[in-house]
C-alpha atoms as a PDB file:
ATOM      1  CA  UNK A   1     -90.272 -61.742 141.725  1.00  0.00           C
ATOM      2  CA  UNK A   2     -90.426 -64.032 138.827  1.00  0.00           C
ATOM      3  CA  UNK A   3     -93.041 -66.420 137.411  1.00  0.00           C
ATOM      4  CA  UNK A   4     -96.589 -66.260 137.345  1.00  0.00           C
ATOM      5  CA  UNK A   5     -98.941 -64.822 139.903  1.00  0.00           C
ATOM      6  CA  UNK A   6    -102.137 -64.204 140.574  1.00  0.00           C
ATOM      7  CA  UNK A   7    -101.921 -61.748 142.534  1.00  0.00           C
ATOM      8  CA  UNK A   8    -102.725 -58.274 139.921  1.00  0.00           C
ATOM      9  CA  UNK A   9     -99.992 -55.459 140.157  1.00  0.00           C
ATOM     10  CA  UNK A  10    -100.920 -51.604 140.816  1.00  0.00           C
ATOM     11  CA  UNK A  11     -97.350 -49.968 139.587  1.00  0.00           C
ATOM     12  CA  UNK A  12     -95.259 -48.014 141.643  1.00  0.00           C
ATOM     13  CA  UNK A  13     -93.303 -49.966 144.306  1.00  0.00           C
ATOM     14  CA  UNK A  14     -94.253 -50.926 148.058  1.00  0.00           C
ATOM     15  CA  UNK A  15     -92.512 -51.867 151.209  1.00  0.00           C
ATOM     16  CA  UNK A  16     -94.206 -53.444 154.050  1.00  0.00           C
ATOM     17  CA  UNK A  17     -93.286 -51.620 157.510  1.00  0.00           C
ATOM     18  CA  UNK A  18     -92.637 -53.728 160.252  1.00  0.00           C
ATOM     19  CA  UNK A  19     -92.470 -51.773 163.953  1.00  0.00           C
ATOM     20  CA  UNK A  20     -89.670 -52.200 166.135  1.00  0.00           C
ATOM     21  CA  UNK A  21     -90.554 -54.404 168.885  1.00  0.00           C
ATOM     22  CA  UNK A  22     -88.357 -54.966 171.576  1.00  0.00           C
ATOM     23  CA  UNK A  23     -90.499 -58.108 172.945  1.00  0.00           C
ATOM     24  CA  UNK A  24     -88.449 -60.254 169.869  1.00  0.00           C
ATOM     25  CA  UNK A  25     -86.005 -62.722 170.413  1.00  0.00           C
ATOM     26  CA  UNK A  26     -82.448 -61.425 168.049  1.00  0.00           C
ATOM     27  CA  UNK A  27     -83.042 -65.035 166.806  1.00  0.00           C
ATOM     28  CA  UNK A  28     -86.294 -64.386 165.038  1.00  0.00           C
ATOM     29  CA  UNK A  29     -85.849 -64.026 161.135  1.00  0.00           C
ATOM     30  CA  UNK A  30     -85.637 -60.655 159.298  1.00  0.00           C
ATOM     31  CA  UNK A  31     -88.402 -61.378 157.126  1.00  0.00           C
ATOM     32  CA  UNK A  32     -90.669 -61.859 160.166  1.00  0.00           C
ATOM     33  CA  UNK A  33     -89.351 -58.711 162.148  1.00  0.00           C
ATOM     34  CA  UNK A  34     -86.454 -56.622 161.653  1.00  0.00           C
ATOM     35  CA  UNK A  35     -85.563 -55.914 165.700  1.00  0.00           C
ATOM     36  CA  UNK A  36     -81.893 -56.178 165.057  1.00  0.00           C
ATOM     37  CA  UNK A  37     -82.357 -52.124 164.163  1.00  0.00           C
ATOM     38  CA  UNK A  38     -81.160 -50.151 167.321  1.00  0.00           C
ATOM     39  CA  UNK A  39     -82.314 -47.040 168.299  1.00  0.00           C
ATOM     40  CA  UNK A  40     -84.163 -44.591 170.483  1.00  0.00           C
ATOM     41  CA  UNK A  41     -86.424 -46.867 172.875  1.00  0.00           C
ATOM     42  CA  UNK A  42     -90.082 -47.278 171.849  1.00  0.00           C
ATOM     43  CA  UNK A  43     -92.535 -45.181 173.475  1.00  0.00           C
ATOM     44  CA  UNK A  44     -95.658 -46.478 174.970  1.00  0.00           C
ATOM     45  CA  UNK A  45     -97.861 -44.954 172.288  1.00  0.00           C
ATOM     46  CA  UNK A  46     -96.506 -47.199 169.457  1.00  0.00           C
ATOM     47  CA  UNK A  47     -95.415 -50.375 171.067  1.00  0.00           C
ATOM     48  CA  UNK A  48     -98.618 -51.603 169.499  1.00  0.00           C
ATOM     49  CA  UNK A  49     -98.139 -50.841 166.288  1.00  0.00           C
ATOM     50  CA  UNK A  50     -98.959 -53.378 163.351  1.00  0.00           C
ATOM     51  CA  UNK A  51     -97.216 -53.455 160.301  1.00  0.00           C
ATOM     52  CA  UNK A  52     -98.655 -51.359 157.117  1.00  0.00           C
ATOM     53  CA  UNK A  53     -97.945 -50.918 153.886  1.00  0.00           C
ATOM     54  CA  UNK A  54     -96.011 -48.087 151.911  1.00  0.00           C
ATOM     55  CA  UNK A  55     -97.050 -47.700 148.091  1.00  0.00           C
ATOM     56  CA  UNK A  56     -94.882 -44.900 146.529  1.00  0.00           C
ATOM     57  CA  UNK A  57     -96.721 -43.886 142.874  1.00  0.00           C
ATOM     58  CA  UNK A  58     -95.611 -41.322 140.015  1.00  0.00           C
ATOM     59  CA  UNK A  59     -97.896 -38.648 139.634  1.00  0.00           C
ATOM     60  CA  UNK A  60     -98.457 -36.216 136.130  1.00  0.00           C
ATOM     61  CA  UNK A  61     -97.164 -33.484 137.923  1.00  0.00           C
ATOM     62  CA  UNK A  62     -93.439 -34.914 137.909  1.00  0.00           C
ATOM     63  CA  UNK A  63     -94.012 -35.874 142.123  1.00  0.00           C
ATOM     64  CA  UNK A  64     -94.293 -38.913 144.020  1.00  0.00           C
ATOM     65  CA  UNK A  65     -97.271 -39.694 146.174  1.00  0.00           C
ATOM     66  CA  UNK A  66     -96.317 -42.244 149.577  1.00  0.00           C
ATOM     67  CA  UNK A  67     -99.368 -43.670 150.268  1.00  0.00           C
ATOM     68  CA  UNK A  68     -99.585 -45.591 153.798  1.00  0.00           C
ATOM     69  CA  UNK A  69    -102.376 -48.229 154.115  1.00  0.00           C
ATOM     70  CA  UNK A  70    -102.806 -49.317 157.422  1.00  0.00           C
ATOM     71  CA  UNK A  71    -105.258 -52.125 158.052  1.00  0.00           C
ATOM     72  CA  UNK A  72    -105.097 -51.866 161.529  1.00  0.00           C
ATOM     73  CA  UNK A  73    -107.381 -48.661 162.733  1.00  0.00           C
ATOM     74  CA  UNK A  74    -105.630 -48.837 166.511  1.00  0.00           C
ATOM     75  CA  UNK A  75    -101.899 -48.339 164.054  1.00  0.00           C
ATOM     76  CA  UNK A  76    -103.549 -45.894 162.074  1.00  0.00           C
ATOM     77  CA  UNK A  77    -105.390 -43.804 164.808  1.00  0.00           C
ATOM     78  CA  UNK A  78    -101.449 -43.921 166.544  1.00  0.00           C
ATOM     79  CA  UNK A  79     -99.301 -43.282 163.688  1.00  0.00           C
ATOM     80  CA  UNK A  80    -102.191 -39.747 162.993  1.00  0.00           C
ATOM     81  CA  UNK A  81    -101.568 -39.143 166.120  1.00  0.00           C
ATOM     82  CA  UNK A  82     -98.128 -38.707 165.808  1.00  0.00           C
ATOM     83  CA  UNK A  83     -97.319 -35.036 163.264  1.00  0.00           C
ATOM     84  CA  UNK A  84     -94.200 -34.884 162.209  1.00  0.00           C
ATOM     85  CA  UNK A  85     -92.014 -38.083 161.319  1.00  0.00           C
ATOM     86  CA  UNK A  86     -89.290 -38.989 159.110  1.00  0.00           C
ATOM     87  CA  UNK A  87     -89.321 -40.642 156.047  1.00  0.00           C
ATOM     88  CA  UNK A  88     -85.869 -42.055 155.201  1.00  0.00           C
ATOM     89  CA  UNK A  89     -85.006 -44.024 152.244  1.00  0.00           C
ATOM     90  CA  UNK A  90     -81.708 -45.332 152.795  1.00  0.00           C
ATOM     91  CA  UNK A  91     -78.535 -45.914 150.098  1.00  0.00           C
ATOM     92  CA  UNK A  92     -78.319 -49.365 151.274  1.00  0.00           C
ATOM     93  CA  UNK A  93     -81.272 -52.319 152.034  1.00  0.00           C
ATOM     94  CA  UNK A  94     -79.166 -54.422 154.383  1.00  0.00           C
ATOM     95  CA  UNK A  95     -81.756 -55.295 157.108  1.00  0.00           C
ATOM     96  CA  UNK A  96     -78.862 -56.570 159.396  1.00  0.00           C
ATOM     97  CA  UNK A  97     -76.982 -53.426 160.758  1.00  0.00           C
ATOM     98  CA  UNK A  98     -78.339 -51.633 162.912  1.00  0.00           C
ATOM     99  CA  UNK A  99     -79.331 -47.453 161.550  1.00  0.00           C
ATOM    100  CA  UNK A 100     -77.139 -46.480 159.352  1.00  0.00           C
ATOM    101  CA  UNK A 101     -74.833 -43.426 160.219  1.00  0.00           C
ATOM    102  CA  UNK A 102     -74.446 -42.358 156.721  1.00  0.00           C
ATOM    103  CA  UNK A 103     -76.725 -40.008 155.070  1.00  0.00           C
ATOM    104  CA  UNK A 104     -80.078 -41.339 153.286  1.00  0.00           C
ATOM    105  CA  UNK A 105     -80.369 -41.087 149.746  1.00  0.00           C
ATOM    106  CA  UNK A 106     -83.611 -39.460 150.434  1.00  0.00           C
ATOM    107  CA  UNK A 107     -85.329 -37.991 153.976  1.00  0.00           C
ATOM    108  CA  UNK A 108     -88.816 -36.451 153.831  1.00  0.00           C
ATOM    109  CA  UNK A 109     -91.000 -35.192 156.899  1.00  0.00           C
ATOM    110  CA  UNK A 110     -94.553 -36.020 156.872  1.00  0.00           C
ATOM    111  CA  UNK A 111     -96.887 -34.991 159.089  1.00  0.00           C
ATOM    112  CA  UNK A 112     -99.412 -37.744 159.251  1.00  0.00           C
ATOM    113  CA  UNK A 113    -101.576 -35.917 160.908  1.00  0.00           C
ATOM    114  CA  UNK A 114    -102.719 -33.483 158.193  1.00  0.00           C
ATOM    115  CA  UNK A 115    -103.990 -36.426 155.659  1.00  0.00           C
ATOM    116  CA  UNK A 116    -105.646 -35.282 152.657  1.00  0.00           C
ATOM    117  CA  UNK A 117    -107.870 -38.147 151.779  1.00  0.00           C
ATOM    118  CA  UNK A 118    -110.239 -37.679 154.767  1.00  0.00           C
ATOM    119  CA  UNK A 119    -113.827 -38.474 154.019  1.00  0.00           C
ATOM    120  CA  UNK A 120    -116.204 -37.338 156.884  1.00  0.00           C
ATOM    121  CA  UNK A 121    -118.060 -40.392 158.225  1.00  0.00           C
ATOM    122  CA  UNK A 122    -115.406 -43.086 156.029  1.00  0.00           C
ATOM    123  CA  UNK A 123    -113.492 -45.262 157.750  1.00  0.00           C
ATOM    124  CA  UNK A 124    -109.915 -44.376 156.922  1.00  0.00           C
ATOM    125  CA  UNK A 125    -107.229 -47.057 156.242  1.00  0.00           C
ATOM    126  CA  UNK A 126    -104.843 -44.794 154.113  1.00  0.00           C
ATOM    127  CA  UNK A 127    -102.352 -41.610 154.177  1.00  0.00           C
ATOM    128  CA  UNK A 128    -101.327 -39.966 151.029  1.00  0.00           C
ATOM    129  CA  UNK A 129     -98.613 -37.364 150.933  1.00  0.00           C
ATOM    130  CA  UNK A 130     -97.194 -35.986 148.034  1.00  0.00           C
ATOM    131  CA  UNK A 131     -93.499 -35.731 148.255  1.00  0.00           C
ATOM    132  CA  UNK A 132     -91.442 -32.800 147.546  1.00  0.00           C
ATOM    133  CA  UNK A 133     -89.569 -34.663 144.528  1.00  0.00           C
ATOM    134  CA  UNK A 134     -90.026 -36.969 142.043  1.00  0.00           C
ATOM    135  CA  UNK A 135     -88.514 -40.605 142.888  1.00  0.00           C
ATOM    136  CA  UNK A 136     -86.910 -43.051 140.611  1.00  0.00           C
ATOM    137  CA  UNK A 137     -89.282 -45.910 141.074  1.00  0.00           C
ATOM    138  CA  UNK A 138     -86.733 -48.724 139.823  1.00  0.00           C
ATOM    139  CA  UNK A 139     -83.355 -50.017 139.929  1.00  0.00           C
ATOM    140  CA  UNK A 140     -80.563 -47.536 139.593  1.00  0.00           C
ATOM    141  CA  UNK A 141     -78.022 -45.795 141.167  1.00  0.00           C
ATOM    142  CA  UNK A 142     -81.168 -43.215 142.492  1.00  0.00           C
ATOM    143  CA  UNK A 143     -83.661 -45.909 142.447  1.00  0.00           C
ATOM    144  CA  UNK A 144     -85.728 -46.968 145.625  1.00  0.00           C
ATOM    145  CA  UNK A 145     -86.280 -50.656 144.940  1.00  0.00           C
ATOM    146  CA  UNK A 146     -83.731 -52.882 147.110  1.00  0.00           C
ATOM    147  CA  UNK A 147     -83.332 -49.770 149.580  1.00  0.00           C
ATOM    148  CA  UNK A 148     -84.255 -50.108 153.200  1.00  0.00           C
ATOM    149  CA  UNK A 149     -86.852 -47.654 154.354  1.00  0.00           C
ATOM    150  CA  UNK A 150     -87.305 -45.846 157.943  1.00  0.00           C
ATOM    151  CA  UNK A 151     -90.048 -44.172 159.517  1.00  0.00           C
ATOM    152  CA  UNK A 152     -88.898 -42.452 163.074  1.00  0.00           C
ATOM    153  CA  UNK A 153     -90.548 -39.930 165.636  1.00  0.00           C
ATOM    154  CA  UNK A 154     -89.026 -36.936 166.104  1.00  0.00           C
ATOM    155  CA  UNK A 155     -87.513 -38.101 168.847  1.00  0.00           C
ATOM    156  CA  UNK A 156     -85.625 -40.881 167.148  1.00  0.00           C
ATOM    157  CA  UNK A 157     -87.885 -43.918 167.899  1.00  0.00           C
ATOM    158  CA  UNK A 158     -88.679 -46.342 165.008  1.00  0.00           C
ATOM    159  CA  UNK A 159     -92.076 -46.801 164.002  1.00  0.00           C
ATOM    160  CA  UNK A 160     -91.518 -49.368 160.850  1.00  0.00           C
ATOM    161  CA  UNK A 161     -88.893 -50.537 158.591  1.00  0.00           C
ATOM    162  CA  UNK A 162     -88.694 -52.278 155.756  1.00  0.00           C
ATOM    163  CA  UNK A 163     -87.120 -52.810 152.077  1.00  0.00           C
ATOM    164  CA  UNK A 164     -88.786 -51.531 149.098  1.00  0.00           C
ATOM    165  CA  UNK A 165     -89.649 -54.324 146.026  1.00  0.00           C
ATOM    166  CA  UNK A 166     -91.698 -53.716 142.894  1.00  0.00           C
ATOM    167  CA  UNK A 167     -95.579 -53.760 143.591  1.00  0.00           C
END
């Protein structure tokens, strides 16, 4: 983005996750809901999901922390619910195809149910995971920003997609 804003900047980058939802018409806009992505049908437990947000952040350790926040409790109660998922960061950020057959430039499983941030009795809007590696945070031939990013079940079915910008 360019210009001023008010809006204050944390670092890192984020993407904002938007379910698949088969109750779209194909001529709703991309930016509004990307349901042009084919795959696996939706299960009953997350046809109700509501889109969140995905911050990834450098850490001093040389990692990457992905840090969901879910404003939604009924999305985030589902999505804990869940274990294992994939994490895919794609090579490409073209919202119009549908999943791409090649190989990600990154894949990570998560399993959202084992959050570490927990606080007994604290109403819980975020997941933090720290990934395996450390991600290039910017625009490169490695980089993450401009790259289309997939969470899936384990069964295939897409829980949020979305393209990764510059927080």
């Amino acid at each position: 983005m360019c210009g001023e804003t008010n809006r204050p900047t944390f670092g890192g980058t984020i993407a904002v996750l938007f379910p698949r939802d088969n109750n779209f018409s194909s001529e709703r806009s991309l930016s509004s809901s990307p349901d042009s992505i084919t795959s696996q049908s939706t299960s009953s437990s997350t046809s109700s999901l509501s889109s969140y947000s995905l911050f990834f952040r450098d850490t001093n350790d040389q990692k990457t922390k992905a840090v969901f926040q879910i404003d939604d409790p009924e999305t985030y109660q589902t999505l804990k619910g869940l274990g294992n998922v994939d994490m895919r960061i794609e090579k490409y950020g073209d919202l119009s195809t549908s999943f791409p057959p090649t190989a990600p430039l990154h894949q990570f499983r998560l399993d959202l149910s084992q959050n570490k941030c927990l606080k007994p009795g604290f109403h819980q809007t975020e997941m933090e995971f720290e990934l395996p590696e450390r991600l290039d945070l910017g625009v490169s031939e490695k980089g993450v920003v401009g790259r289309q990013v997939t969470l899936r079940e384990a069964e295939g079915a897409v829980l949020g997609v979305g393209i990764v910008g510059f927080n």
